[in-house]
N, C-alpha and C. Protein backbone atom coordinates (compact mmCIF):
# COMPACT_ATOMS: atom_id res chain seq x y z
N UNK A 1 -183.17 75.71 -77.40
CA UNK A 1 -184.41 76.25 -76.81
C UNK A 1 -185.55 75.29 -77.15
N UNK A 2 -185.93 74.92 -76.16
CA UNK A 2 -186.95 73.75 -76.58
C UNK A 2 -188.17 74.16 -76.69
N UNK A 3 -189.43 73.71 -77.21
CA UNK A 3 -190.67 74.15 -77.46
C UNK A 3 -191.35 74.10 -76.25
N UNK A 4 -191.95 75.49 -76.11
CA UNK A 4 -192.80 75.77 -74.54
C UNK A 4 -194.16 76.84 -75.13
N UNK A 5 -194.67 76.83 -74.72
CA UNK A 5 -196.10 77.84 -74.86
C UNK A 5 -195.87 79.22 -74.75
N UNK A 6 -196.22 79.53 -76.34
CA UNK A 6 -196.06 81.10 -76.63
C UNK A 6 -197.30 81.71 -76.93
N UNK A 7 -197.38 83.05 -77.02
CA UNK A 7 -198.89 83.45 -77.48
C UNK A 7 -198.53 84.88 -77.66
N UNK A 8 -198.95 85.52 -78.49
CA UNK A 8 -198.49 86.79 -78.87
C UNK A 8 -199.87 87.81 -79.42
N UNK A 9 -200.20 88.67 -78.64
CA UNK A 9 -201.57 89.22 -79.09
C UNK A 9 -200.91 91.19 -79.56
N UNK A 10 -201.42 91.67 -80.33
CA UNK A 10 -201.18 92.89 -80.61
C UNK A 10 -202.02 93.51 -82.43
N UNK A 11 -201.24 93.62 -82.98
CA UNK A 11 -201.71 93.71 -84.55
C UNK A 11 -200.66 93.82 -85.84
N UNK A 12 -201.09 93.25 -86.68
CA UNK A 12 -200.52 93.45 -88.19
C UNK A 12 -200.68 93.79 -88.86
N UNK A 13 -199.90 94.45 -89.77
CA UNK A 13 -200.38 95.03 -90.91
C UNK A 13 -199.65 94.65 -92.24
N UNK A 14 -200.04 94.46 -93.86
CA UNK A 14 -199.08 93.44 -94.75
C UNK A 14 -199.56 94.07 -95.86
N UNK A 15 -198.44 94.14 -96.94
CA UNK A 15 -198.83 94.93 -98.02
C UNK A 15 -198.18 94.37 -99.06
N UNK A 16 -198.64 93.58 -100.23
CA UNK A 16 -198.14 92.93 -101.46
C UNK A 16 -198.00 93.54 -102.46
N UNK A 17 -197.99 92.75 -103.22
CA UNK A 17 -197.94 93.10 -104.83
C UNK A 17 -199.74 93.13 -105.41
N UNK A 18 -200.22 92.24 -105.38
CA UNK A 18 -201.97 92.29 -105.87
C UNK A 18 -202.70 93.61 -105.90
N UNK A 19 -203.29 93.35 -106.81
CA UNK A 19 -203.71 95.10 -107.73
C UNK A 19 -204.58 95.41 -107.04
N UNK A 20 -205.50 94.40 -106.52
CA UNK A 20 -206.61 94.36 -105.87
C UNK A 20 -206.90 93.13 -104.73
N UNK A 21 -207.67 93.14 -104.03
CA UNK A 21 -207.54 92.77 -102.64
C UNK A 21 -206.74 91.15 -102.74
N UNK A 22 -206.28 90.89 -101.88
CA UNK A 22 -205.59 89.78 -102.26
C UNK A 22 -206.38 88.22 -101.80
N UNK A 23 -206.49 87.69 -103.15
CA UNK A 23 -207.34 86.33 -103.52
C UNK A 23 -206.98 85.33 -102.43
N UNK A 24 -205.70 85.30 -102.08
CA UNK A 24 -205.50 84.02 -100.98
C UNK A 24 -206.38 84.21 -100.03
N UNK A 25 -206.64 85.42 -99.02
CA UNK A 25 -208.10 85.60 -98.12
C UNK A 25 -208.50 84.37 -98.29
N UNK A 26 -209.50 84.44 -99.29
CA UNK A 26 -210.42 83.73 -99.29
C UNK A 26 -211.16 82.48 -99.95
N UNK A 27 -209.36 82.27 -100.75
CA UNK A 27 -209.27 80.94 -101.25
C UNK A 27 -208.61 80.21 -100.21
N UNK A 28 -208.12 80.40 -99.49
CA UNK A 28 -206.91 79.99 -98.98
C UNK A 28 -205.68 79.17 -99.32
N UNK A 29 -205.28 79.94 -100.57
CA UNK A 29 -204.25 79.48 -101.12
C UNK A 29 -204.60 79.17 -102.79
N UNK A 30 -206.04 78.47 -102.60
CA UNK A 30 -206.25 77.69 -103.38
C UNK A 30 -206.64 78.61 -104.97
N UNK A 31 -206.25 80.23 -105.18
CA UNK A 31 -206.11 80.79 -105.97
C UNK A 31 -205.11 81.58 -106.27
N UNK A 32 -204.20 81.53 -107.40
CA UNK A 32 -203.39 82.38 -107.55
C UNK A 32 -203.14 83.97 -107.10
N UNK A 33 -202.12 84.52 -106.76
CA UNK A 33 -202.38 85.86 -106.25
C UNK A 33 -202.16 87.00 -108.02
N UNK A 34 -202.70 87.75 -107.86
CA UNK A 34 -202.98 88.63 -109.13
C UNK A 34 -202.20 88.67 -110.41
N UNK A 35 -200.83 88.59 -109.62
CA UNK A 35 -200.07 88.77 -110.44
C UNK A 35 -199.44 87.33 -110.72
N UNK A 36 -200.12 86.31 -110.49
CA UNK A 36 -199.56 85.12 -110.40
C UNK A 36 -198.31 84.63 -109.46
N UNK A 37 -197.80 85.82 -108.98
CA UNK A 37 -196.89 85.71 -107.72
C UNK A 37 -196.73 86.23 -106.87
N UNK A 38 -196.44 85.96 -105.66
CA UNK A 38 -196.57 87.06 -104.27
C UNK A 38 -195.74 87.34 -104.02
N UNK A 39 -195.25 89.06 -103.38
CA UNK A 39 -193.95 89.93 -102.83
C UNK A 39 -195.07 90.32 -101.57
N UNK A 40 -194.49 90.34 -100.73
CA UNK A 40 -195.03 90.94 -99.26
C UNK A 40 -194.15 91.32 -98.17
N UNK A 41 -194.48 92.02 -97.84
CA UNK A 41 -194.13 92.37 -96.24
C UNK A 41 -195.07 92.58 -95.02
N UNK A 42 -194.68 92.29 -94.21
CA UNK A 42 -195.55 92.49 -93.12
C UNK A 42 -195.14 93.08 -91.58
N UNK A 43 -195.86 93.76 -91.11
CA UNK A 43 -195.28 94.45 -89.61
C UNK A 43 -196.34 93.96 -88.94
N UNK A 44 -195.75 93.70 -87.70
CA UNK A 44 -196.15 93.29 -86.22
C UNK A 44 -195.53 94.27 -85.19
N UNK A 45 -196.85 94.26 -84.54
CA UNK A 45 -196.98 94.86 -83.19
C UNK A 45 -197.15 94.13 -82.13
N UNK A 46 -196.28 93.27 -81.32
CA UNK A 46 -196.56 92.78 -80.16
C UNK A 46 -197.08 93.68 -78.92
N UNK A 47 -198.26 93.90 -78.43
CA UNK A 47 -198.46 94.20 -77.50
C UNK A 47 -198.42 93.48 -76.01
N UNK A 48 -198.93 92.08 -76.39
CA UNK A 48 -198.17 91.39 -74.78
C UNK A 48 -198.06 89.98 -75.62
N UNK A 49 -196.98 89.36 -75.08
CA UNK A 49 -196.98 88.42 -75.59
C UNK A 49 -195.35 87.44 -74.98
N UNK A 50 -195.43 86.10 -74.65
CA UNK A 50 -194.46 85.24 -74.44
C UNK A 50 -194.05 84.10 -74.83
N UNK A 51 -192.83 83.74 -74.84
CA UNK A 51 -192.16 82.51 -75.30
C UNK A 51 -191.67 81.85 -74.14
N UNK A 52 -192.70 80.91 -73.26
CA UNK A 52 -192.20 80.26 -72.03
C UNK A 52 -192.18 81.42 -70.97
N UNK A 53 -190.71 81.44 -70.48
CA UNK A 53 -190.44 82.48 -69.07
C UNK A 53 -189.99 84.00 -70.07
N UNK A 54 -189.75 83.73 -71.47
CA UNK A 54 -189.31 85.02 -72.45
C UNK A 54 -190.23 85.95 -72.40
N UNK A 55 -190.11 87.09 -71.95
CA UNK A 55 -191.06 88.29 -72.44
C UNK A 55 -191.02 88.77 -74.03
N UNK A 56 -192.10 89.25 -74.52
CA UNK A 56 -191.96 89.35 -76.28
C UNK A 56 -192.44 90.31 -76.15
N UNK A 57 -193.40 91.26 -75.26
CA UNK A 57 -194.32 92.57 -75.41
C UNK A 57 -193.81 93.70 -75.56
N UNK A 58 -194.27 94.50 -76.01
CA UNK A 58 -193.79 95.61 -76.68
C UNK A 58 -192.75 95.67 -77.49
N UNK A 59 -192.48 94.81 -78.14
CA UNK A 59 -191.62 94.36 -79.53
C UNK A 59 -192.31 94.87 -80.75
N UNK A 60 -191.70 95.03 -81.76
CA UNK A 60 -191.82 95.08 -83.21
C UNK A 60 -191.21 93.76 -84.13
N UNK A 61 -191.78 93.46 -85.40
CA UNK A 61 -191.16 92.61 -86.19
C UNK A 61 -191.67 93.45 -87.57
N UNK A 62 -190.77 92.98 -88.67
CA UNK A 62 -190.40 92.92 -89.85
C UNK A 62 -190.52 91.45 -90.51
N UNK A 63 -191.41 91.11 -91.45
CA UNK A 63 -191.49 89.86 -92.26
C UNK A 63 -191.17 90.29 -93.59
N UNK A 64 -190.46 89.75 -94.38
CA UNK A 64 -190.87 89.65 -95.93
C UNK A 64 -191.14 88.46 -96.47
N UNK A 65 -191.88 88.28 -97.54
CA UNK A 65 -191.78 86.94 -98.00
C UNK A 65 -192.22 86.72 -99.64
N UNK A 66 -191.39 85.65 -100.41
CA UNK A 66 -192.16 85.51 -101.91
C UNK A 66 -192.45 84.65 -101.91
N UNK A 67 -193.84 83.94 -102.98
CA UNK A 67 -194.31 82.90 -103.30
C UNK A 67 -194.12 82.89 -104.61
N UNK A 68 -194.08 81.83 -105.36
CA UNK A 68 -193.88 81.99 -106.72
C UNK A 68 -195.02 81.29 -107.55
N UNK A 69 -195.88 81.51 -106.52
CA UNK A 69 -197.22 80.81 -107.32
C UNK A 69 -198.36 80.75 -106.02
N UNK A 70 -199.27 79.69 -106.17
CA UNK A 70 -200.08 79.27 -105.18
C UNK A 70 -199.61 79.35 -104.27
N UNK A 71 -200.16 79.63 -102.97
CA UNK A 71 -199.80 80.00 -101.55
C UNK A 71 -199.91 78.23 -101.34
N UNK A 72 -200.39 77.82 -101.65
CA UNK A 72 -200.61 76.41 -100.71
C UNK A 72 -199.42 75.34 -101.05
N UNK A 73 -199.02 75.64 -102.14
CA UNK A 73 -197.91 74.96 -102.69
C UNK A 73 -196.54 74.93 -102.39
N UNK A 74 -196.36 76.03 -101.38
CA UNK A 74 -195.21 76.06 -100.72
C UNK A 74 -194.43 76.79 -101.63
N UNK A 75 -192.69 76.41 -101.43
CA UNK A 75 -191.33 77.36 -102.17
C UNK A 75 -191.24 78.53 -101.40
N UNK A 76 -191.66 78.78 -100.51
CA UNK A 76 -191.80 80.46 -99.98
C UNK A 76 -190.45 81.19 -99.89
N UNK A 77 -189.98 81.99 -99.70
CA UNK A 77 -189.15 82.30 -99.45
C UNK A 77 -189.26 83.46 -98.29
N UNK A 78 -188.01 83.50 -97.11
CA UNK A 78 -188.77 84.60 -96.12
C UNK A 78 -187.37 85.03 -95.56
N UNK A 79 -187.75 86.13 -95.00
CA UNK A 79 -186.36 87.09 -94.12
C UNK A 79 -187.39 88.06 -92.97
N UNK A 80 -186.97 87.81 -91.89
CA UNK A 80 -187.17 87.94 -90.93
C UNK A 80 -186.52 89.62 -90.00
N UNK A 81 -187.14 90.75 -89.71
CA UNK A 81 -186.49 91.84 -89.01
C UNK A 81 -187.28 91.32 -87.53
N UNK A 82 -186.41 91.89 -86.51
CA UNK A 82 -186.43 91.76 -85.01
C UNK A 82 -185.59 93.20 -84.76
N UNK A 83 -186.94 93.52 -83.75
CA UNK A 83 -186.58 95.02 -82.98
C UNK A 83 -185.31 95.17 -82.65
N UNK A 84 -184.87 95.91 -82.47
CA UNK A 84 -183.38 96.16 -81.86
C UNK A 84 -183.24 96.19 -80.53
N UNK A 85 -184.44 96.05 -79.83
CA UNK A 85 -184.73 95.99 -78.42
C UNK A 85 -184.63 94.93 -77.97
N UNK A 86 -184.97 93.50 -78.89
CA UNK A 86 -185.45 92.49 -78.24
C UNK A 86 -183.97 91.92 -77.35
N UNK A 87 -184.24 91.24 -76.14
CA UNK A 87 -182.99 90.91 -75.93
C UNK A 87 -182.77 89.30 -76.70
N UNK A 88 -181.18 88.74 -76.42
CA UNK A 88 -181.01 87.41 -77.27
C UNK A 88 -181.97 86.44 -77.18
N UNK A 89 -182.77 86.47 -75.93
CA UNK A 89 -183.91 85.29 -75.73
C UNK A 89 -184.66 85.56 -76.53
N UNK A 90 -185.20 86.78 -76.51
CA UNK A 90 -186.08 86.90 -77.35
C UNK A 90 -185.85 86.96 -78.89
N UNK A 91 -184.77 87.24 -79.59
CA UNK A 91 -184.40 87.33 -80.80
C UNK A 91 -184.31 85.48 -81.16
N UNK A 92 -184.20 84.68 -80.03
CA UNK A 92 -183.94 83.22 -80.46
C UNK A 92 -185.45 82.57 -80.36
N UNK A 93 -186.18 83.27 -79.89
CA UNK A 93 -187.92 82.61 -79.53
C UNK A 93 -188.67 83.09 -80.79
N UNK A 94 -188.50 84.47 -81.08
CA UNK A 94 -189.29 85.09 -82.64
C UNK A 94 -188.50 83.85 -83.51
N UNK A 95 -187.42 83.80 -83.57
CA UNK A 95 -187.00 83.20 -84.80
C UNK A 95 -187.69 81.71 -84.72
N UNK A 96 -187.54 81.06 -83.74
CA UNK A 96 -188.28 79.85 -83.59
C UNK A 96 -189.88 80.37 -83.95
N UNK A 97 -190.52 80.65 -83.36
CA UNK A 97 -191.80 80.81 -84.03
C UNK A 97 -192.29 81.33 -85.42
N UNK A 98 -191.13 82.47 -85.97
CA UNK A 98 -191.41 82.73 -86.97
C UNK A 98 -190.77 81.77 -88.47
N UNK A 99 -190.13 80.88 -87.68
CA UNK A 99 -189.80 79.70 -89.01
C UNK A 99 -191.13 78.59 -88.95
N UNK A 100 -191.38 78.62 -87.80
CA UNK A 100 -192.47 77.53 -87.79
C UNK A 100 -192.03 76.34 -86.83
N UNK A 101 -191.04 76.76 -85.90
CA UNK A 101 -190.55 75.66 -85.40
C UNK A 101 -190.95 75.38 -84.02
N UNK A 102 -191.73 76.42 -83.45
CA UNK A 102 -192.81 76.54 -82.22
C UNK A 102 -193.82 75.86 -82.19
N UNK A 103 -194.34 75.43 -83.28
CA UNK A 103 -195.79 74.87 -83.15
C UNK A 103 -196.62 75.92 -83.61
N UNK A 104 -198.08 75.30 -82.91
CA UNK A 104 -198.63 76.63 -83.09
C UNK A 104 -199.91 77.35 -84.70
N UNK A 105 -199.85 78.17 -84.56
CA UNK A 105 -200.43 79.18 -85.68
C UNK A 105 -199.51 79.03 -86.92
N UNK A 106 -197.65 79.26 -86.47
CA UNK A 106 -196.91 79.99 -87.40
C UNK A 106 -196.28 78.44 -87.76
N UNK A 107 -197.08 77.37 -87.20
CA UNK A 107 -196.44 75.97 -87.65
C UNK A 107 -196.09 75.27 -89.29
N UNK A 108 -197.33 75.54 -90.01
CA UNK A 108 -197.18 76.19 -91.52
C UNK A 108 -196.03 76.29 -92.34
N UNK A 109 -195.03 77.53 -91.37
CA UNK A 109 -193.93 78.62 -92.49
C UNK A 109 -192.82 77.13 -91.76
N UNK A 110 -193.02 75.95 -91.18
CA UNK A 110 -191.90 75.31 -91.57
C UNK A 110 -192.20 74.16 -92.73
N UNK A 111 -192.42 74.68 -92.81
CA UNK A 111 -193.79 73.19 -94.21
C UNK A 111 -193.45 74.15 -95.45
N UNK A 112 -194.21 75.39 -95.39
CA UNK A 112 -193.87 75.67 -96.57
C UNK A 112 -192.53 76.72 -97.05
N UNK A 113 -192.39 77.45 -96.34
CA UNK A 113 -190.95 78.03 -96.22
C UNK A 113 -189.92 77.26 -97.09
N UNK A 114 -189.40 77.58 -98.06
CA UNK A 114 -187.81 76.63 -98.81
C UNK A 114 -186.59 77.01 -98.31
N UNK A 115 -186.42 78.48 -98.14
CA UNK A 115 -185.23 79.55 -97.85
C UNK A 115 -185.85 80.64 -97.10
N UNK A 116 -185.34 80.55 -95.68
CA UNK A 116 -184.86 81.02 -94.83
C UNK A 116 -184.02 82.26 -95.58
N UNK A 117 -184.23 83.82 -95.47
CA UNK A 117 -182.96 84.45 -95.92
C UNK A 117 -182.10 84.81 -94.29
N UNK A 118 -182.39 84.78 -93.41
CA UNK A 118 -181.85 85.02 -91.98
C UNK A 118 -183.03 86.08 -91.33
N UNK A 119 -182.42 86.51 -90.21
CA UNK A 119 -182.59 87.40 -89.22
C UNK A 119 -181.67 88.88 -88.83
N UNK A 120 -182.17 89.71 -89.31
CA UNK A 120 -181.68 90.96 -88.56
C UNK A 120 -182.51 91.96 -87.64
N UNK A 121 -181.44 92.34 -86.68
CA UNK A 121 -181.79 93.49 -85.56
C UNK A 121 -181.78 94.31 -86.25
N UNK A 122 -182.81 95.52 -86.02
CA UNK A 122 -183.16 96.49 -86.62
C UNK A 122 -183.77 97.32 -85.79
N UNK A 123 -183.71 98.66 -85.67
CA UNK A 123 -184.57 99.66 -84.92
C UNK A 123 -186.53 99.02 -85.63
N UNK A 124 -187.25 99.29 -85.25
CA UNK A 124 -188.72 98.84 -86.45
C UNK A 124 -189.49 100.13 -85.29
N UNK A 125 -190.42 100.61 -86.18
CA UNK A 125 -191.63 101.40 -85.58
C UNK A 125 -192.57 101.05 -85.96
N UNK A 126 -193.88 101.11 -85.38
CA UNK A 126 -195.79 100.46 -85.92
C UNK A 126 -196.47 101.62 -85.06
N UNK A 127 -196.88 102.40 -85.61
CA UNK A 127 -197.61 103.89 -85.44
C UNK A 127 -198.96 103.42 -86.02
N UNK A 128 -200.13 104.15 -85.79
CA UNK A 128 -201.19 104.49 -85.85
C UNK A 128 -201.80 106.00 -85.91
N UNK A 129 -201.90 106.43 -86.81
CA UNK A 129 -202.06 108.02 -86.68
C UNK A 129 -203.53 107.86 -87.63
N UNK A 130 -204.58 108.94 -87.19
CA UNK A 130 -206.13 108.10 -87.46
C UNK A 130 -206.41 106.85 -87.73
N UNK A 131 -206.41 106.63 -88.95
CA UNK A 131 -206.81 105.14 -88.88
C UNK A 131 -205.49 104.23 -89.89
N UNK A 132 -204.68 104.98 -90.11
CA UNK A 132 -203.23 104.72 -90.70
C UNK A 132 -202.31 104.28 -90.48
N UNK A 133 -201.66 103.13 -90.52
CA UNK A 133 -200.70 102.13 -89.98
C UNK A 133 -199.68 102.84 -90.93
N UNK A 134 -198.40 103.23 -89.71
CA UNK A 134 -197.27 103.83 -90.61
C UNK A 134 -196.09 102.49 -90.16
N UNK A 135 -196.00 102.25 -91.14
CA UNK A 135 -194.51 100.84 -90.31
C UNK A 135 -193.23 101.17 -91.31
N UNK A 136 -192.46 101.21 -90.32
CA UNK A 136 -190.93 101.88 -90.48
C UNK A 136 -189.89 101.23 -90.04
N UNK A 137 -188.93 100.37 -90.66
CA UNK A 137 -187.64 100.13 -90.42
C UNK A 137 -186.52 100.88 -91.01
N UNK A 138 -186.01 101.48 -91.15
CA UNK A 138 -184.83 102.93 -91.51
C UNK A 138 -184.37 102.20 -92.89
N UNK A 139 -184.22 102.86 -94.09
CA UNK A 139 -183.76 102.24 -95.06
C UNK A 139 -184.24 101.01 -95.51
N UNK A 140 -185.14 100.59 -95.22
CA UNK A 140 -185.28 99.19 -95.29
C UNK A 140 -186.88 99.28 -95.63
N UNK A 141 -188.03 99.16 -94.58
CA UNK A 141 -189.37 99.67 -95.62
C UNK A 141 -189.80 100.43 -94.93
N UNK A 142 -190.63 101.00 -96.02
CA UNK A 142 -191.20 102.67 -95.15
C UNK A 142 -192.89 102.31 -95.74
N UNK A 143 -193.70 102.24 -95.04
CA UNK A 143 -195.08 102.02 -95.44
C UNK A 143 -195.98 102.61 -94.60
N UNK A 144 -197.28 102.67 -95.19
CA UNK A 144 -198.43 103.57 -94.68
C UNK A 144 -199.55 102.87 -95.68
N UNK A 145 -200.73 101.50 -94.45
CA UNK A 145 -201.84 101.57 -94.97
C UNK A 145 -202.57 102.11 -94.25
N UNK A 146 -203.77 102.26 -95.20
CA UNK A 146 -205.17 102.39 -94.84
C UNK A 146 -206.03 101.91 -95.41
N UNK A 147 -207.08 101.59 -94.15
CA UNK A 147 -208.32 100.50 -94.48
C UNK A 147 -209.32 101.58 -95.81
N UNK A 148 -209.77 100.72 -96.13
CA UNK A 148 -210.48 100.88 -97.20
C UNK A 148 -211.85 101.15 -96.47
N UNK A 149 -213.00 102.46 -96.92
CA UNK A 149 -213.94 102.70 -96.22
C UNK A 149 -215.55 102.09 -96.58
N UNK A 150 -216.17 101.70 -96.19
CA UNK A 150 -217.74 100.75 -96.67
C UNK A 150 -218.49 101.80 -96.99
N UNK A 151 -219.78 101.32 -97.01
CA UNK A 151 -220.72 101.73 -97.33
C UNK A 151 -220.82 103.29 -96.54
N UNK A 152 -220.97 102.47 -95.47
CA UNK A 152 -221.14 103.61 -94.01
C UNK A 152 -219.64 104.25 -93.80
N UNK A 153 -219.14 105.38 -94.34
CA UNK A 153 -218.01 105.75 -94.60
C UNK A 153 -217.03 105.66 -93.26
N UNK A 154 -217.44 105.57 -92.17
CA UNK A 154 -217.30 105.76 -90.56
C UNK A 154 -216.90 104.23 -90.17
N UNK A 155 -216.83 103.52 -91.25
CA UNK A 155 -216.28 101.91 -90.73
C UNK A 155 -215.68 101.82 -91.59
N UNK A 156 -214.76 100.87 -91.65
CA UNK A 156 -214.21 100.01 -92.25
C UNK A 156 -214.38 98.58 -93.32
N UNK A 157 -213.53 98.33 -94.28
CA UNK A 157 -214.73 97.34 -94.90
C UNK A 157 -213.62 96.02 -94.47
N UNK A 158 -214.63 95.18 -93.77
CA UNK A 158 -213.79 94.22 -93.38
C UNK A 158 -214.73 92.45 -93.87
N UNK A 159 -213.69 91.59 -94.20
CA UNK A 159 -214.10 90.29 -93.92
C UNK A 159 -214.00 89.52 -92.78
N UNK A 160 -215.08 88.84 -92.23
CA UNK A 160 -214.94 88.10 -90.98
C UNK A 160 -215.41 86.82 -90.95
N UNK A 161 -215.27 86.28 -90.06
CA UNK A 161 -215.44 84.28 -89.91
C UNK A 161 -214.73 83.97 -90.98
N UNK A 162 -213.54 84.15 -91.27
CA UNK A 162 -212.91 82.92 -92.21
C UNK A 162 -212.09 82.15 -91.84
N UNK A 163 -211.49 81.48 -92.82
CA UNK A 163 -210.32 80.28 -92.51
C UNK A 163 -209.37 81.08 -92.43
N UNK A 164 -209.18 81.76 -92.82
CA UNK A 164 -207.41 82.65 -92.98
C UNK A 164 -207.18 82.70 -91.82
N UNK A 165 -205.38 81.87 -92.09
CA UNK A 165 -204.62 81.17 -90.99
C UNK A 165 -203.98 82.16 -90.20
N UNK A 166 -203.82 83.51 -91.06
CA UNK A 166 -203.14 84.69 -90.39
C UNK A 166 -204.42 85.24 -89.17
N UNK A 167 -205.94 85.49 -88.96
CA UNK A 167 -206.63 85.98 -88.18
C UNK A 167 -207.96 85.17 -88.96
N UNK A 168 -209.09 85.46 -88.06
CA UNK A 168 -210.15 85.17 -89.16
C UNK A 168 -211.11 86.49 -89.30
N UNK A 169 -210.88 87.78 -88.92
CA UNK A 169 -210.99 89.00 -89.65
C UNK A 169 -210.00 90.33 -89.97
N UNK A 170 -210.24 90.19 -91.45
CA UNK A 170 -209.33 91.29 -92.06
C UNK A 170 -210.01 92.51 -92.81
N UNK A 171 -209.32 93.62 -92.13
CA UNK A 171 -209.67 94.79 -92.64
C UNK A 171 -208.96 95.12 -93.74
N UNK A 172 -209.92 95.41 -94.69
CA UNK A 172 -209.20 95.55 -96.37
C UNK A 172 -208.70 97.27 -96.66
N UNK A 173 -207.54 96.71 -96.29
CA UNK A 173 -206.65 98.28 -97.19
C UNK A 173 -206.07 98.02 -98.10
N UNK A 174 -205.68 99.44 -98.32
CA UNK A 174 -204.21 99.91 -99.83
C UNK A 174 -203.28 100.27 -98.96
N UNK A 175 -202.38 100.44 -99.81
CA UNK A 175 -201.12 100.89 -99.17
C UNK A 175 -201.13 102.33 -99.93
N UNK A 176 -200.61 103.47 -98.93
CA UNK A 176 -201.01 104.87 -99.49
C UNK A 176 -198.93 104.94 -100.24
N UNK A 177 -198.50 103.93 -99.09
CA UNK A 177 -196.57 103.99 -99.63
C UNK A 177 -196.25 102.87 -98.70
N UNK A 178 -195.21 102.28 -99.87
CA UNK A 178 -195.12 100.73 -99.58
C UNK A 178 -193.91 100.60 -100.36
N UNK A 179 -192.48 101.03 -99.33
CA UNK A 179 -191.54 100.61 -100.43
C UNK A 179 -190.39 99.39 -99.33
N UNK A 180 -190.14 98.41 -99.91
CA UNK A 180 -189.10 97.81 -99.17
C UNK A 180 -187.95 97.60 -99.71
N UNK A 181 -186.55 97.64 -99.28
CA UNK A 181 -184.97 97.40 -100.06
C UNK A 181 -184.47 96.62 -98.65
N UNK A 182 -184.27 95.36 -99.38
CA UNK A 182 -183.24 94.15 -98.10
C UNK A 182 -183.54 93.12 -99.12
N UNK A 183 -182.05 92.41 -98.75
CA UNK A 183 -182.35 90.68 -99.08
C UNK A 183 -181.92 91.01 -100.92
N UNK A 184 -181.12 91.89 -101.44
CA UNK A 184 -181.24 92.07 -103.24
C UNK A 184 -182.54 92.46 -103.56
N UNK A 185 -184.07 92.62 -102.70
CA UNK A 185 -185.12 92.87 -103.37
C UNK A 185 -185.39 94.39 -103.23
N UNK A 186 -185.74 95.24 -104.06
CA UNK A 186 -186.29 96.52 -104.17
C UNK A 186 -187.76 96.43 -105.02
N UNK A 187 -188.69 96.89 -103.65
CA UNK A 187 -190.52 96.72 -104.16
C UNK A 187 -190.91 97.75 -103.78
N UNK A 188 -191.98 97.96 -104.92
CA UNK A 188 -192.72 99.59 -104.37
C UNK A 188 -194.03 98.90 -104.63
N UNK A 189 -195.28 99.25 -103.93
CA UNK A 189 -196.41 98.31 -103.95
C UNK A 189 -197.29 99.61 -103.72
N UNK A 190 -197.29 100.80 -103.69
CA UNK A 190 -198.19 101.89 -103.30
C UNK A 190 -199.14 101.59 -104.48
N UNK A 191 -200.50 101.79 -104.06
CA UNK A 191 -201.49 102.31 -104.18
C UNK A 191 -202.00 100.39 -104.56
N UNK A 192 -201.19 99.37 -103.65
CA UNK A 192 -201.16 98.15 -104.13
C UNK A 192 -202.93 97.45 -103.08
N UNK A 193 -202.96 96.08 -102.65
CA UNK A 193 -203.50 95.84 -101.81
C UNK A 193 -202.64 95.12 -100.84
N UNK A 194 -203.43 95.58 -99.29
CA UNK A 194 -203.07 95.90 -97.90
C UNK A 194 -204.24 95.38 -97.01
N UNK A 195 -203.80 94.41 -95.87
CA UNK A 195 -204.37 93.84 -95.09
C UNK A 195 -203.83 94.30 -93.59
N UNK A 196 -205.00 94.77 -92.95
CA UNK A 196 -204.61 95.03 -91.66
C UNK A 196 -205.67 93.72 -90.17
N UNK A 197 -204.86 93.31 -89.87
CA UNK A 197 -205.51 92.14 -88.58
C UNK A 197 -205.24 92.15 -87.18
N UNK A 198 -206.13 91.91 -86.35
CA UNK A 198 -205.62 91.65 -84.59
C UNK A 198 -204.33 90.39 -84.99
N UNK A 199 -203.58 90.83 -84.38
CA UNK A 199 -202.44 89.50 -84.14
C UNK A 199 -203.34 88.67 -82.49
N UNK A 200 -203.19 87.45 -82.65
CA UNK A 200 -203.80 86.96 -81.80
C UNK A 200 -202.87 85.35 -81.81
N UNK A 201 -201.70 85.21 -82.19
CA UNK A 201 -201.49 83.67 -82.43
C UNK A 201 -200.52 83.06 -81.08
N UNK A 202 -200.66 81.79 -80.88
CA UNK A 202 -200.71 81.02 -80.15
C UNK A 202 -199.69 79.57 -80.26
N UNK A 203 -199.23 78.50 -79.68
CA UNK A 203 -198.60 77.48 -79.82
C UNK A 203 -198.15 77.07 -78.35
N UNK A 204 -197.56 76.04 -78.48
CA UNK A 204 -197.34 75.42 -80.06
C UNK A 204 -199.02 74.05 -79.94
């Protein structure tokens, strides 16, 4: 599958280990994450989105990933869920973009990425119920953030105009339940910090 112009717009939502909001934001990289190491997961919502003549919209994904230090330093480690819907084109276009091999936004995770753990089909759900991102793969992670509320209790507390390579505004949540089991890893991250963003990325 050769590299052709993808673009994928919808939203994400990602929930770590960091006690408190997570430092890469707005170092970009260039500060350790809380615990001196990063566990994450992340759900995607494709709402429209393509790989060449591939349709990708109305898909779900599943990310996990560890760092074992500085984000900028690379070693990452990552495993990849794909809807159970997607058909094979599309299960072979996510995987290209989500290693980094599209170009692009997600160009990065082939630079720093070390281990690949694979790809699995999976049923995945990304709900919204008030302002609550519920993301669900069966046995695998069951999570529920929510944004964190400002001043003006009726918004959200968000950072905007930054470098962060994932969007350049993020709405700062917790995770109310945040547990994931795949890959030998078992993480519970509730009451951890949680980033919710427009997916908006592009390539290559």
């Amino acid at each position: 599958m050769s590299d052709q112009g993808w673009a994928m717009k919808g939203e994400l939502v990602l929930s770590c280990n960091c006690t408190v909001f997570c430092p890469c934001v707005l170092s970009l990289g260039g500060h350790p994450p809380t615990e001196g190491y990063c566990q994450t997961w992340a759900g995607f919502r494709i709402d429209a989105g393509h790989f060449g003549e591939v349709d990708l919209s109305g898909l779900n994904l599943g990310l996990i990933m560890e760092i074992p230090g500085y984000m900028s330093r690379g070693n990452w480690t990552a495993g990849l869920f794909i809807d159970k819907r997607a058909s094979v084109y599309a299960v072979k276009a996510l995987t290209r973009i989500f290693t980094g091999k599209a170009g692009g936004t997600t160009s990065l995770l082939s630079i720093l990425v070390g281990k690949f753990l694979g790809v699995e089909q999976v049923p995945i759900s990304y709900e919204t119920r008030d302002k609550t991102r519920i993301f669900q793969i069966p046995k695998i992670i069951d999570g529920a953030v929510t944004p964190v509320p400002g001043k003006d209790r009726e918004k959200d507390t968000v950072i905007s105009n930054s470098e962060y390579w994932i969007a350049p505004e993020i709405i700062v949540a917790k995770s109310d339940k945040s547990k994931m089991r795949a890959f030998g890893r078992n993480w519970n991250f509730a009451g951890r910090s949680a980033e919710i963003c427009k997916l908006d990325w592009r390539g290559p």
